[in-house]
Structure formats: structure tokens, C-alpha cells
C-alpha atoms as a PDB file:
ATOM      1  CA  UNK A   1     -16.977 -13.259   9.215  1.00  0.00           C
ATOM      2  CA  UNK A   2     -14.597 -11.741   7.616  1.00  0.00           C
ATOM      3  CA  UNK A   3     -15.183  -7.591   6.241  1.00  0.00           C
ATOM      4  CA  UNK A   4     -13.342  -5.068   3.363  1.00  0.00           C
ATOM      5  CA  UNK A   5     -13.532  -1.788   5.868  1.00  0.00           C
ATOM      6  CA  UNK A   6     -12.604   1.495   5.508  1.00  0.00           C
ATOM      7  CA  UNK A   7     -10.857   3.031   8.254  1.00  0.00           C
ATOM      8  CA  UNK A   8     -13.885   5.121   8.523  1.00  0.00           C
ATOM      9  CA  UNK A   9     -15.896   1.984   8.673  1.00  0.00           C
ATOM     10  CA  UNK A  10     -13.948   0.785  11.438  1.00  0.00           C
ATOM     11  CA  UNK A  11     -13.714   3.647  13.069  1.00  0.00           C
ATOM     12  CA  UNK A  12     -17.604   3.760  12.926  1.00  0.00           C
ATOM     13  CA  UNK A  13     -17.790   0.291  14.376  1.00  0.00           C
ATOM     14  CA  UNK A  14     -15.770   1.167  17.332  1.00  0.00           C
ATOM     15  CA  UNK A  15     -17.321   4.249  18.007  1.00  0.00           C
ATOM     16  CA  UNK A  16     -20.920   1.949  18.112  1.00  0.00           C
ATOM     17  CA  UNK A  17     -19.622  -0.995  20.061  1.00  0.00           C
ATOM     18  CA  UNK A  18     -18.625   1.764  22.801  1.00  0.00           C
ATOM     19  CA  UNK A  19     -21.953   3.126  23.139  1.00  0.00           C
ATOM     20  CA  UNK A  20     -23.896  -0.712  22.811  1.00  0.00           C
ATOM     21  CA  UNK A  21     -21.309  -2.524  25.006  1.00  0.00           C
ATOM     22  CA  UNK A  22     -21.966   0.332  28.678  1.00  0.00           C
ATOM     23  CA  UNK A  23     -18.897   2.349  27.502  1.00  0.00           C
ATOM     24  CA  UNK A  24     -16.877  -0.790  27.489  1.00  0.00           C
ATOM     25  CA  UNK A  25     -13.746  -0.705  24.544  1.00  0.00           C
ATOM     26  CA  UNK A  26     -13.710  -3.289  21.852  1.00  0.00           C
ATOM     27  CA  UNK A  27      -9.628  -5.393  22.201  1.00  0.00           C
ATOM     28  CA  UNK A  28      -8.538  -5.550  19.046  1.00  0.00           C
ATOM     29  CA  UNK A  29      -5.616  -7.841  17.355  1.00  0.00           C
ATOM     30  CA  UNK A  30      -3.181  -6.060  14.950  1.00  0.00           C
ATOM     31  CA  UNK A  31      -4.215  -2.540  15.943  1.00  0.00           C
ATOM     32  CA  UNK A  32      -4.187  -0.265  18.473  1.00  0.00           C
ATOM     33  CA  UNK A  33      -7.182   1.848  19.736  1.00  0.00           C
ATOM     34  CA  UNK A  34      -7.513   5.608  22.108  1.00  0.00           C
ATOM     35  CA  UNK A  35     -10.936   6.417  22.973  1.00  0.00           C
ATOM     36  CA  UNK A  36     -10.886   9.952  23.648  1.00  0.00           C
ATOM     37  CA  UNK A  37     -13.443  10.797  26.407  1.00  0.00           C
ATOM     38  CA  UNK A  38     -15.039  14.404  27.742  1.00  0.00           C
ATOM     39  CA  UNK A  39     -14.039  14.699  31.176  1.00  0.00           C
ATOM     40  CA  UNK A  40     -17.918  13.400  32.296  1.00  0.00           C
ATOM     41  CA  UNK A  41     -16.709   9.838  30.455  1.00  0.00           C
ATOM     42  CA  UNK A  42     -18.496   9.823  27.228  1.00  0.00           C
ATOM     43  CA  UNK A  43     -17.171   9.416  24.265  1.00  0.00           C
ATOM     44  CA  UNK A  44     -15.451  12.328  22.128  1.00  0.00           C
ATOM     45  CA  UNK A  45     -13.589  10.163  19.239  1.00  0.00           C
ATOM     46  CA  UNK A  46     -11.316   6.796  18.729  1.00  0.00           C
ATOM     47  CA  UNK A  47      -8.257   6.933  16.879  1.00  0.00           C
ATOM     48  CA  UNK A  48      -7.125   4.059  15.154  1.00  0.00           C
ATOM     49  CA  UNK A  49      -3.597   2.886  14.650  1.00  0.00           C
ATOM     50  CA  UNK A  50      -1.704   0.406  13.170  1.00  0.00           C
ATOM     51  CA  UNK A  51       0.353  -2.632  15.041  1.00  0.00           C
ATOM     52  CA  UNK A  52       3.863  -0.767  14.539  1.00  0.00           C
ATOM     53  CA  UNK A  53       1.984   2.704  15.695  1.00  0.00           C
ATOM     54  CA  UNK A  54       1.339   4.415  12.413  1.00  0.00           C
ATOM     55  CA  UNK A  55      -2.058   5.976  12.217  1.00  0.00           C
ATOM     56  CA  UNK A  56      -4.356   4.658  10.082  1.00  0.00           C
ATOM     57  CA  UNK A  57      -5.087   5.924   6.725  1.00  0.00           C
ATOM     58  CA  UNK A  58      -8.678   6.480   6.788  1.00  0.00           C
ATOM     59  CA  UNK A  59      -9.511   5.819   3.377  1.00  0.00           C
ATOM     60  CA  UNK A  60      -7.314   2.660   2.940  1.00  0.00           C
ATOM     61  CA  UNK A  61      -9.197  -0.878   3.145  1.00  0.00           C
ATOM     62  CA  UNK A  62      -8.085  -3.114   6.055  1.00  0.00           C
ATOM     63  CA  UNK A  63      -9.542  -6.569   5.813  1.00  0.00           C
ATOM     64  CA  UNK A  64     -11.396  -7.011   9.428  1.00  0.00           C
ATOM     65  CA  UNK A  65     -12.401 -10.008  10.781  1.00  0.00           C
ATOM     66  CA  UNK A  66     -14.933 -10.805  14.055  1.00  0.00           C
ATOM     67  CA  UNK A  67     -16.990 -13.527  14.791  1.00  0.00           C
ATOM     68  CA  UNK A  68     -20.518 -13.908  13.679  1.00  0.00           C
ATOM     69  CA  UNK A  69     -21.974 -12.337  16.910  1.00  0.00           C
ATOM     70  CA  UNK A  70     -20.337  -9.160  16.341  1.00  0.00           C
ATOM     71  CA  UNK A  71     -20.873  -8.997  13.282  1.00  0.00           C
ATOM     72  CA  UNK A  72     -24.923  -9.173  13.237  1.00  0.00           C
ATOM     73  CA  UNK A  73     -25.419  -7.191  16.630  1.00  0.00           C
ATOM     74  CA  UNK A  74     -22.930  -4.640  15.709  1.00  0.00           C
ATOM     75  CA  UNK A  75     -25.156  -1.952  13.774  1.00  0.00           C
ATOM     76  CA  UNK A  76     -22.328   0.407  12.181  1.00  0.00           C
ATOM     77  CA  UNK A  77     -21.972   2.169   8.653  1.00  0.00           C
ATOM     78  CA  UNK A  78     -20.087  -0.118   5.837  1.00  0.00           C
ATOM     79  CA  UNK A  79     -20.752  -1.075   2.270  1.00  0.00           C
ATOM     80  CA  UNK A  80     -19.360  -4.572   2.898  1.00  0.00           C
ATOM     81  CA  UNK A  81     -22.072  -7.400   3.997  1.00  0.00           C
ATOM     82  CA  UNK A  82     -19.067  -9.528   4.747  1.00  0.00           C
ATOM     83  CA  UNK A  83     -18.576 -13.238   3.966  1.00  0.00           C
ATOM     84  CA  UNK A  84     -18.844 -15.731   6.477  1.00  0.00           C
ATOM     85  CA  UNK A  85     -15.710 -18.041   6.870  1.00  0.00           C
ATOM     86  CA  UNK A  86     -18.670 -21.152   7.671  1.00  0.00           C
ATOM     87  CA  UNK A  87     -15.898 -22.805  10.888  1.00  0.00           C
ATOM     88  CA  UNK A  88     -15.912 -21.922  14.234  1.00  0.00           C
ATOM     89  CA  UNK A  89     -13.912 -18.998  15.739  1.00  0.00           C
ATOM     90  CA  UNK A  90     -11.978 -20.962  17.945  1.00  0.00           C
ATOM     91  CA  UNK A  91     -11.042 -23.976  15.336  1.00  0.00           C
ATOM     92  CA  UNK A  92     -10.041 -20.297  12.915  1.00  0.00           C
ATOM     93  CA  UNK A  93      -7.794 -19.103  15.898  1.00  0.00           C
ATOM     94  CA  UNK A  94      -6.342 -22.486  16.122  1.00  0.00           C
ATOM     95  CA  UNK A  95      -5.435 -23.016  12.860  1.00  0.00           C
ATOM     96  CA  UNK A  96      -3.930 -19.212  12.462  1.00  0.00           C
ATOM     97  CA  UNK A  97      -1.975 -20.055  15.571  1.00  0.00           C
ATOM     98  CA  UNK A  98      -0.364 -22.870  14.021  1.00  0.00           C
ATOM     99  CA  UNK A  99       0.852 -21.412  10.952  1.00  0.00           C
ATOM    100  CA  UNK A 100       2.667 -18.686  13.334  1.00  0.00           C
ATOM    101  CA  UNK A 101       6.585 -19.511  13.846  1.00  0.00           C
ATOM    102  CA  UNK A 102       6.682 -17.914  17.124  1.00  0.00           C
ATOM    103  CA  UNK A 103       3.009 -16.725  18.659  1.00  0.00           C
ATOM    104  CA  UNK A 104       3.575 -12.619  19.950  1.00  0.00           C
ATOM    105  CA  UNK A 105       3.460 -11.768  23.321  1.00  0.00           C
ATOM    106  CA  UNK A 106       0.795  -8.956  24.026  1.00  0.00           C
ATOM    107  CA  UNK A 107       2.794  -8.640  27.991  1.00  0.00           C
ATOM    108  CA  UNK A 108       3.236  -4.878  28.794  1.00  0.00           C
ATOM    109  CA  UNK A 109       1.052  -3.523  25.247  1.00  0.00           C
ATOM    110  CA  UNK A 110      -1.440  -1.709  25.445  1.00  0.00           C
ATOM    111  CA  UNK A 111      -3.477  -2.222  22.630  1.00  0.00           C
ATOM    112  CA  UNK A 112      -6.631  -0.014  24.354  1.00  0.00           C
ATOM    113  CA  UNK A 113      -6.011   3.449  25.523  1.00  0.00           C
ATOM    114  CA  UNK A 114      -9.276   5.902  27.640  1.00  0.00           C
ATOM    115  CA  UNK A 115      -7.793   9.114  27.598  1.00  0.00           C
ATOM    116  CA  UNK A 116     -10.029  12.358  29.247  1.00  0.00           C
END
């Protein structure tokens, strides 16, 4: 599926996922995340930020895509009902892969940060 969010809309969908998934992050691709967390471990706030660092611009539309389960468990606020993409995630991947000229290297990022 892929969605027209917000930054607030994806900052609301991280902020639910946490809560739904036992206080488990979401891993996202072309973004980085910090879950800021009261000193007892729940959760205060997420902050989003872009691949290079940059953070994101709340009111700016990112084009978000997750697979189908996510998308119809995940109960968040956005205006967007999504389109679905009708292929599997892993022939999508595949196919994004292969148009790449050199795939990255996630070693040594951390693209998830719990800070108390």
C-alpha cells in the first residue's frame, strides 16, 4: 500500500505502532526515528528525520509505503485511504532492488534511537 502522509500523520503512526506492537519501534527505510521515553519506559514523543539527518518538516507530504498488514491493523490519524500496489511485498522489494546501481549498506546506522 502505498500512503500521501503528513509528517504529523507519520508521526501519529509511529507513536500507535509503539503502543500496539509491546513498546516495540517500527524500522523504517529512508528515515530515521528517536523515541523519546520517561525514565519508567513509556513513551514521551518520536522525532522523525530524514535519511541525510534533517528533521522532518511536519507539514510536508512524504509518500509512505508498508505492506497491507500494516496498513489495515495500524489504527492512526490520516486523510489518505491509500492505494494498494495489488503485487506482493517481496516481488515490490525485488524489483526496487534491481533498479538500484549499488544497494546501501545499513552496517553501523542506526536508523532507531530509545532515548530516556
Amino acid at each position: 500500500m502505498i500512503f500521501n502522509l503528513s509528517g504529523y500523520e507519520i508521526r501519529n503512526l509511529f507513536l500507535f505502532a509503539f503502543s500496539f506492537d509491546e513498546n516495540k519501534p517500527i524500522f523504517p527505510s529512508g528515515m530515521t526515528t528517536r523515541y523519546v521515553l520517561s525514565p519508567a519506559g513509556s513513551l514521551i514523543d518520536v522525532e522523525l528525520f530524514t535519511a541525510d539527518g534533517k528533521v522532518f518538516a511536519m507539514d510536508k507530504t512524504y509518500s509512505a509505503v508498508m505492506n497491507d498488514y500494516m496498513a489495515s491493523v495500524y489504527k492512526y490519524e490520516h486523510k489518505d485511504p491509500g492505494q494498494g500496489l495489488f503485487r506482493p511485498t517481496a516481488e515490490i522489494t525485488i524489483d526496487y532492488l534491481k533498479q538500484l546501481k549499488s544497494i546501501p549498506s545499513y552496517r553501523g546506522v542506526k536508523r532507531v534511537e530509545l532515548v530516556k
